[in-house]
C-alpha atoms as a PDB file:
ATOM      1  CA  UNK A   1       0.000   0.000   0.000  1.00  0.00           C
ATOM      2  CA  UNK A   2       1.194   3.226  -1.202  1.00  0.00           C
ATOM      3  CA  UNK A   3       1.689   6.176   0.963  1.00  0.00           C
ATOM      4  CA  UNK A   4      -1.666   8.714   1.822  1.00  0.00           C
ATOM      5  CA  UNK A   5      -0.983  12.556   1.658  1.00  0.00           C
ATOM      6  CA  UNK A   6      -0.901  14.678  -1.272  1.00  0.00           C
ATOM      7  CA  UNK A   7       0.560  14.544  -4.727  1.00  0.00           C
ATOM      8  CA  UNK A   8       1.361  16.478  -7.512  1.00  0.00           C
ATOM      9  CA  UNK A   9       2.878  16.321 -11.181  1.00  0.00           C
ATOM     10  CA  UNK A  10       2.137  16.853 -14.401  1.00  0.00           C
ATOM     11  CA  UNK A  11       3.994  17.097 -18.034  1.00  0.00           C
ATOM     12  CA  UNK A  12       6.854  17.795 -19.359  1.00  0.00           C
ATOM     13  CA  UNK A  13       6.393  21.132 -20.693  1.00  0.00           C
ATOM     14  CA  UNK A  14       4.267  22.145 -18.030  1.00  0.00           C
ATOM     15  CA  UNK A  15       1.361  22.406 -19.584  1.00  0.00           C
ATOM     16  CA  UNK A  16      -0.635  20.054 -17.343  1.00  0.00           C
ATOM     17  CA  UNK A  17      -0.523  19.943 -13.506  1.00  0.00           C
ATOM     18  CA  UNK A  18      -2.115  18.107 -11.143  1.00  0.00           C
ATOM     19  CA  UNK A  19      -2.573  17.456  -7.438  1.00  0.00           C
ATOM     20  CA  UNK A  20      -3.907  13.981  -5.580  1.00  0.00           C
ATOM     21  CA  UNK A  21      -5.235  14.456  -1.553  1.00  0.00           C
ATOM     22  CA  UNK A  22      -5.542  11.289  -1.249  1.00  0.00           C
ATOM     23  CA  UNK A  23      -3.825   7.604  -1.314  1.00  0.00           C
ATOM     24  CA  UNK A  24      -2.064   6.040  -4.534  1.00  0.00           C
ATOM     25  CA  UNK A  25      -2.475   2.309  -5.243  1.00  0.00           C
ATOM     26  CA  UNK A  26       0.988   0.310  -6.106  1.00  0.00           C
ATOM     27  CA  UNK A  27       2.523   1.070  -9.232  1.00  0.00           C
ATOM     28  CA  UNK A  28       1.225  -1.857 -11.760  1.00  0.00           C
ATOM     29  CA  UNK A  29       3.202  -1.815 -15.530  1.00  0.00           C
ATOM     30  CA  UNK A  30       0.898  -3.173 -18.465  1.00  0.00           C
ATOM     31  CA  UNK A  31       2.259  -4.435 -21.466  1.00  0.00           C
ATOM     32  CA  UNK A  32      -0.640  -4.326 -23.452  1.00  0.00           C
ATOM     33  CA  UNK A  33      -0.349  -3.088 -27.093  1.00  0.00           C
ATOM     34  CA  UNK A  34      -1.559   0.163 -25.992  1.00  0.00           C
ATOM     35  CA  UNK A  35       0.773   0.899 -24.008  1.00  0.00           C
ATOM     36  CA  UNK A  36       3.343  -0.375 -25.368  1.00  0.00           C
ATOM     37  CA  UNK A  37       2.997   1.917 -28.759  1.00  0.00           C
ATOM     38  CA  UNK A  38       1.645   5.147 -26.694  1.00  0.00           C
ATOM     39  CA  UNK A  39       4.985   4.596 -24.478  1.00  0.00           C
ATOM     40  CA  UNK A  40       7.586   3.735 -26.264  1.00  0.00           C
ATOM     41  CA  UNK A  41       8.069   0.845 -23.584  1.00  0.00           C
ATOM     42  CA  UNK A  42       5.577  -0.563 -21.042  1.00  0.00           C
ATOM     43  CA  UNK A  43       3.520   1.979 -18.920  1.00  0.00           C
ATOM     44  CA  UNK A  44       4.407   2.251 -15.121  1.00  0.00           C
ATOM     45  CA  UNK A  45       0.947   3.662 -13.547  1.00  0.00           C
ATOM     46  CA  UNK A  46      -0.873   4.377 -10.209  1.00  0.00           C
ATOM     47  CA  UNK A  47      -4.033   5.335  -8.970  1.00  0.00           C
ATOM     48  CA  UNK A  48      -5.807   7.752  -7.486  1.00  0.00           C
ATOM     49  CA  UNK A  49      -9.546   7.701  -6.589  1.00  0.00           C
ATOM     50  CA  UNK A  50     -10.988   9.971  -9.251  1.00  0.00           C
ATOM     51  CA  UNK A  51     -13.067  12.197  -6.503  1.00  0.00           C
ATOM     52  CA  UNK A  52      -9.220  13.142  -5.003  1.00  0.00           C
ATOM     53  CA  UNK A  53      -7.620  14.247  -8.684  1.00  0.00           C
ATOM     54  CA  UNK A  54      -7.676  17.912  -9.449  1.00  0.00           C
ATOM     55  CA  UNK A  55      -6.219  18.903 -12.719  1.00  0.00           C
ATOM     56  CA  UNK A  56      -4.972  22.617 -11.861  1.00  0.00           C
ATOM     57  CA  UNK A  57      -3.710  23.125 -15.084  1.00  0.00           C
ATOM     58  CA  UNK A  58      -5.798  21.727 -18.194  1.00  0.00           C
ATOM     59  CA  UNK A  59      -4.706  24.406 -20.921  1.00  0.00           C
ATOM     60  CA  UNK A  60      -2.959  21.724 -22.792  1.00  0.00           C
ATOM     61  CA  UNK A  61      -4.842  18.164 -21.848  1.00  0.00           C
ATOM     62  CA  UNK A  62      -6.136  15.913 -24.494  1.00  0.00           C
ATOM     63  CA  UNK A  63      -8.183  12.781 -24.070  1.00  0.00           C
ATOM     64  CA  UNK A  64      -7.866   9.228 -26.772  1.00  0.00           C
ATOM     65  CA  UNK A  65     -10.084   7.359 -26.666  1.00  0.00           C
ATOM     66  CA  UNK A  66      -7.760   4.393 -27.395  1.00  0.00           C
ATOM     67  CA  UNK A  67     -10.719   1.787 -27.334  1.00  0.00           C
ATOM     68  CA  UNK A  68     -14.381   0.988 -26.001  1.00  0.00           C
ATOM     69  CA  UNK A  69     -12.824   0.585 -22.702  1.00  0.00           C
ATOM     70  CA  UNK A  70     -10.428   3.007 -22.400  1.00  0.00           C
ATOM     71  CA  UNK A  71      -9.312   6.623 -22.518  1.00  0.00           C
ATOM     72  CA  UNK A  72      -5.907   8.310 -22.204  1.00  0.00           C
ATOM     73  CA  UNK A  73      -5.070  11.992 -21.023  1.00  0.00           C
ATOM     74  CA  UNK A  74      -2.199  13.720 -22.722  1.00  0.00           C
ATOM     75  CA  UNK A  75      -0.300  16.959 -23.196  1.00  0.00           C
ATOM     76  CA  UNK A  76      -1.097  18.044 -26.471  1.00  0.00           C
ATOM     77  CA  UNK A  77       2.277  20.368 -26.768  1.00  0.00           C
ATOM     78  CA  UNK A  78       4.719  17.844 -25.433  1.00  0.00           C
ATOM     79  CA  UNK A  79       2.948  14.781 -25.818  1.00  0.00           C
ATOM     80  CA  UNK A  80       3.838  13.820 -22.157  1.00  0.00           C
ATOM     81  CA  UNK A  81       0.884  10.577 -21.115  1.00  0.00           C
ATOM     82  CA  UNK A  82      -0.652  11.578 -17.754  1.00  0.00           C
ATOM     83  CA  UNK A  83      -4.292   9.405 -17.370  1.00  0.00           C
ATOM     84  CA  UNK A  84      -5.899   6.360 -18.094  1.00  0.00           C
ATOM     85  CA  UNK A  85      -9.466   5.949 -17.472  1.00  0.00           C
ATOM     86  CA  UNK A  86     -11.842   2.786 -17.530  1.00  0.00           C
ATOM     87  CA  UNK A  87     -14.953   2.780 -19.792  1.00  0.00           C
ATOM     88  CA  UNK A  88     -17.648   3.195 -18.050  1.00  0.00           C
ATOM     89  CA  UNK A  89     -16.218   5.269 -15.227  1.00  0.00           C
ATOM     90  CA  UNK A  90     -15.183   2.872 -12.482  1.00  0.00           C
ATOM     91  CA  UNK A  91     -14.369   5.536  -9.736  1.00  0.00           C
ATOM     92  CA  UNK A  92     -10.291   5.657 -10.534  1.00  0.00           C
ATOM     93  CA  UNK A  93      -8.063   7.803 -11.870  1.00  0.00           C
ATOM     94  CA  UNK A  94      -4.596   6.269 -13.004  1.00  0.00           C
ATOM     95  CA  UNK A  95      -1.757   8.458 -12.949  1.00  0.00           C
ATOM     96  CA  UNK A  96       1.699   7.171 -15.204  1.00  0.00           C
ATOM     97  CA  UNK A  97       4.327   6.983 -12.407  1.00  0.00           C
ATOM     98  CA  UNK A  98       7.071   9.296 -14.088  1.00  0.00           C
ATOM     99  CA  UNK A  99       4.390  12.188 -14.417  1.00  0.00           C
ATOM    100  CA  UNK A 100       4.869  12.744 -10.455  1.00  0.00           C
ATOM    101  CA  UNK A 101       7.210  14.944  -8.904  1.00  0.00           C
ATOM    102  CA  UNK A 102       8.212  12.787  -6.155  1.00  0.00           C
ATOM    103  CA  UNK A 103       7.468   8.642  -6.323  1.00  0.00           C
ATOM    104  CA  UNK A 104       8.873   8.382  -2.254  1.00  0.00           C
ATOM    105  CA  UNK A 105       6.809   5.178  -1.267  1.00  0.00           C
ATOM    106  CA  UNK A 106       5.551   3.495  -4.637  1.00  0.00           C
ATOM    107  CA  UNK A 107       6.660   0.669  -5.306  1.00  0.00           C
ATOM    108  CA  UNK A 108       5.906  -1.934  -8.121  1.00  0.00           C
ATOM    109  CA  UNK A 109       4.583  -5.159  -7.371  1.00  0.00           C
ATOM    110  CA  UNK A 110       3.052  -5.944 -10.300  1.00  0.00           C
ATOM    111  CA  UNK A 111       2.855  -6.473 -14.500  1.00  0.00           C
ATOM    112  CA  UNK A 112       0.032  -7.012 -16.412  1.00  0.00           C
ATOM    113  CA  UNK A 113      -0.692  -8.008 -20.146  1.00  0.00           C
ATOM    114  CA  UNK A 114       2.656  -9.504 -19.903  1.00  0.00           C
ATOM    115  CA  UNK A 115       1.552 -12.019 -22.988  1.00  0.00           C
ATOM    116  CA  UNK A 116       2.348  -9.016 -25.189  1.00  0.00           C
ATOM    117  CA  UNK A 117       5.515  -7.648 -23.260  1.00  0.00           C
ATOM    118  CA  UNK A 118       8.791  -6.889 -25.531  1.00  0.00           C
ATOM    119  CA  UNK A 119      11.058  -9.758 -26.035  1.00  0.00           C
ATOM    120  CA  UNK A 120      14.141  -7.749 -23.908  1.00  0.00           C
ATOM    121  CA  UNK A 121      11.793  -7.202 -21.141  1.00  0.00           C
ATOM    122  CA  UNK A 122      12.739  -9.407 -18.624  1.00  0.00           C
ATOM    123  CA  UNK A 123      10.339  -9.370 -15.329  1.00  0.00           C
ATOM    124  CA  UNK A 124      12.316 -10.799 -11.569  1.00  0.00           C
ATOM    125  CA  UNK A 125      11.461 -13.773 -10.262  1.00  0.00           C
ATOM    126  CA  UNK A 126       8.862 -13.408  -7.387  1.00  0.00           C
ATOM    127  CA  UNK A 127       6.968 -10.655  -9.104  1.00  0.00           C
ATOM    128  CA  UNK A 128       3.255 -10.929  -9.959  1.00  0.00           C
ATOM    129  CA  UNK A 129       2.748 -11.358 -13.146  1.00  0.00           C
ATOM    130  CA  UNK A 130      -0.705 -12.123 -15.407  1.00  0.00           C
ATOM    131  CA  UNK A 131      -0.885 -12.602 -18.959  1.00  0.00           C
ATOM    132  CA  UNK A 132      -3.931 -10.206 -19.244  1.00  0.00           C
ATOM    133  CA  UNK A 133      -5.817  -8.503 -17.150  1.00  0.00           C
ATOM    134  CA  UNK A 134      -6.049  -9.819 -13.293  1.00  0.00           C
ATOM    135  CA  UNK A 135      -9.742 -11.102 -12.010  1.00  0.00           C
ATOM    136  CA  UNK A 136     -11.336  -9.491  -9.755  1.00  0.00           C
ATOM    137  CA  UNK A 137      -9.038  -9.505  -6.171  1.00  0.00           C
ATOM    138  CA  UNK A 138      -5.811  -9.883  -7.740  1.00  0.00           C
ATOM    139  CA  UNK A 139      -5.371  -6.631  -9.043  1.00  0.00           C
ATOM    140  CA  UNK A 140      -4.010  -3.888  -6.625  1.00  0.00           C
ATOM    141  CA  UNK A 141      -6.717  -1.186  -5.896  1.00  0.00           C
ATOM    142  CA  UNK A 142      -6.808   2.071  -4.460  1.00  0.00           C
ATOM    143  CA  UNK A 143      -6.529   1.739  -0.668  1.00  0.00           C
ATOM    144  CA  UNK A 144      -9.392   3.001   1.315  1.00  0.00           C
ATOM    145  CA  UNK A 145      -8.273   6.333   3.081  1.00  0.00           C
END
């Protein structure tokens, strides 16, 4: 379990900003195709209940809607990915990792989607690891405050 308190990070270019009061769940990376392509690499992500995000600064967000399920938030100067939401709403927010200023407390525990992971991505022994998306109860959540 991640840390309680507040939060706060954004883009690159400083275009977006944003602030969590609240807890962040573990950091989880996906490998999904998605990802993957939007990233460059896998995406490292937490997550925020969505009722604790406040974007101060929006002058530059964008939302893709990469699929039916999903929608990403990103700078539209710098490109920098910031959000990924669940279709329908479920409630969450989550944040990629290397958009905060200070990660003091994260820690990764888990990879998902790891079927599609690059072929030099090698993932330690002892971590969890699913080749899609985890059932219900296996996946971290956002701790309750």
């Amino acid at each position: 379990m991640a840390k309680s308190g507040s939060w706060s990070g954004g883009c690159a270019c400083g275009g977006v900003r944003y602030r969590v009061a609240g807890p962040l769940r573990e950091i989880v990376a996906c490998h999904c195709g998605t990802c993957r392509r939007t990233s460059g690499h896998h995406a490292a992500a937490t997550a925020c209940r969505t009722a604790d995000l406040q974007i101060e600064d929006m002058g530059t967000l964008r939302w893709y809607q990469a699929s039916t399920e999903a929608r990403r938030g990103f700078c539209g100067h710098c490109g920098g990915h910031l959000f990924f939401e669940r279709l329908p709403a479920n409630g969450t927010t989550s944040l990629f990792a290397g958009t905060l200023d200070d990660t003091t407390g994260l820690v990764l525990r888990t990879h998902i989607f790891t079927a599609g992971k690059s072929a030099y991505v090698m993932i330690p022994p002892g971590m969890r690891a699913f080749e899609g998306y985890p059932d219900a109860g296996e996946m971290p959540v956002v701790p309750s405050p």
